[in-house]
Protein backbone atom coordinates (compact mmCIF):
# COMPACT_ATOMS: atom_id res chain seq x y z
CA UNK A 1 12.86 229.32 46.96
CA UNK A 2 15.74 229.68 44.12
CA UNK A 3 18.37 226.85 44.73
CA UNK A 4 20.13 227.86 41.19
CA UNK A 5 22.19 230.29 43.39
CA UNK A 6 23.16 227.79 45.76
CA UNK A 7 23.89 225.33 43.20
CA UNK A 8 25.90 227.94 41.22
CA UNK A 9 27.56 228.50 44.69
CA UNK A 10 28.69 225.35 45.35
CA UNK A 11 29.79 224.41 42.12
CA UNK A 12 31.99 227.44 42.23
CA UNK A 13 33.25 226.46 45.84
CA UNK A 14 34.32 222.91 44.10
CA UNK A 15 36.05 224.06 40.98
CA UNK A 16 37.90 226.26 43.70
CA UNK A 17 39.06 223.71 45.86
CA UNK A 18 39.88 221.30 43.25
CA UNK A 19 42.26 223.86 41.66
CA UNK A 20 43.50 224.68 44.92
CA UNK A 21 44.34 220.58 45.57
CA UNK A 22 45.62 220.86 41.67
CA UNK A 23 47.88 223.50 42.56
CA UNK A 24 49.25 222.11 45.72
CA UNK A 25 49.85 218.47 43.90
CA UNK A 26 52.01 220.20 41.50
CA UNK A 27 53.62 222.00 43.56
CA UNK A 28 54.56 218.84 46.11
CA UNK A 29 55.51 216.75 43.10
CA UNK A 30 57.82 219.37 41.74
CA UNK A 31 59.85 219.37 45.17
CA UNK A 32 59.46 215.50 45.02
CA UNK A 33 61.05 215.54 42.49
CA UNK A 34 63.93 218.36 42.98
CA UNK A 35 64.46 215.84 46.07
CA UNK A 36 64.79 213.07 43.74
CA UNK A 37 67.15 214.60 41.24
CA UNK A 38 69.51 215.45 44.37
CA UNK A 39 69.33 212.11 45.48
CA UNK A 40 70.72 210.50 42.12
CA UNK A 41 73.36 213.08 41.99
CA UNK A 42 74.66 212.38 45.62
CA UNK A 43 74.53 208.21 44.28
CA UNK A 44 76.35 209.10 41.40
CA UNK A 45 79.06 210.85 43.48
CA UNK A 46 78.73 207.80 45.51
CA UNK A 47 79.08 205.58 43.26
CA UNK A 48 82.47 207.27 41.91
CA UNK A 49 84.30 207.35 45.50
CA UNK A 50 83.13 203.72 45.88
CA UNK A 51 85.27 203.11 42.45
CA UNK A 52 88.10 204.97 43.91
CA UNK A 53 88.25 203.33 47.39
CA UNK A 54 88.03 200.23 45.35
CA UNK A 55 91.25 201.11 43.05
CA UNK A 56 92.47 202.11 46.02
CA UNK A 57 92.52 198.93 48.10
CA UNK A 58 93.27 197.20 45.00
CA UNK A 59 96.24 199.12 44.93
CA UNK A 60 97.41 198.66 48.62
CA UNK A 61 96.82 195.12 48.76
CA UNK A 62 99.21 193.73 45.89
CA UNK A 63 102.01 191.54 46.81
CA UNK A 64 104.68 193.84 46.83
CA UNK A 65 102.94 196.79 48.65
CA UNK A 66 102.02 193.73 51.57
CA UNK A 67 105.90 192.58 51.32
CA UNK A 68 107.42 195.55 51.63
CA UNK A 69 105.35 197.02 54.82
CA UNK A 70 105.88 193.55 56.10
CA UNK A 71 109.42 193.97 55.61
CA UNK A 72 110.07 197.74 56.42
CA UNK A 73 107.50 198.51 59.03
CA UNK A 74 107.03 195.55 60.63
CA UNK A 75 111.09 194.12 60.11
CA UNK A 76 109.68 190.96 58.80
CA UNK A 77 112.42 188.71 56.88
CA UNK A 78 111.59 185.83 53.98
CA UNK A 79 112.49 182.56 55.44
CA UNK A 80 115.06 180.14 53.89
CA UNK A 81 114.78 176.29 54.10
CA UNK A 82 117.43 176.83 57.08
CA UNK A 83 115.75 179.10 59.20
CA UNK A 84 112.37 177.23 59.21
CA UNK A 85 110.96 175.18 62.34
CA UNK A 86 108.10 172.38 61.50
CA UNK A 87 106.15 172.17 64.79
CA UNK A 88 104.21 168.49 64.83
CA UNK A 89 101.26 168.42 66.31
């Protein structure tokens, strides 16, 4: 009996397989990585609203913008030394 065939047969069957698993590996790292590259770019746009909403509270929250919805929405008034009321404990 001749195993060189067999030998020559399974050694074909492996290179086979192996450049099948090759071929499947690249192919799964290449979307992996397509995945990845989307992922940075939706940080990055992120990251830039996050700056904006940031300047944008930084904004809202001065002293003046707080004062003047205080006084115009809410009809709040700056006390004087007259109008004020010390409540003791």
């Amino acid at each position: 009996m001749n195993t060189r065939p067999v030998n020559v047969l399974v050694v074909l069957l492996a290179v086979v397989v192996t450049a099948v698993g090759i071929v499947y590996s690249k192919h799964k790292g290449r979307g992996l990585f397509v995945e990845l590259q989307m992922l940075g770019n939706e940080r990055d746009r992120m990251d830039v609203e996050w700056g904006q909403l940031q300047l944008e509270q930084s904004t809202l929250t001065t002293q003046g913008k707080v004062e003047s919805a205080a006084r115009d929405q809410l009809g709040m008034v700056t006390l004087s030394a007259g109008n004020m009321v010390i409540v003791k404990p």
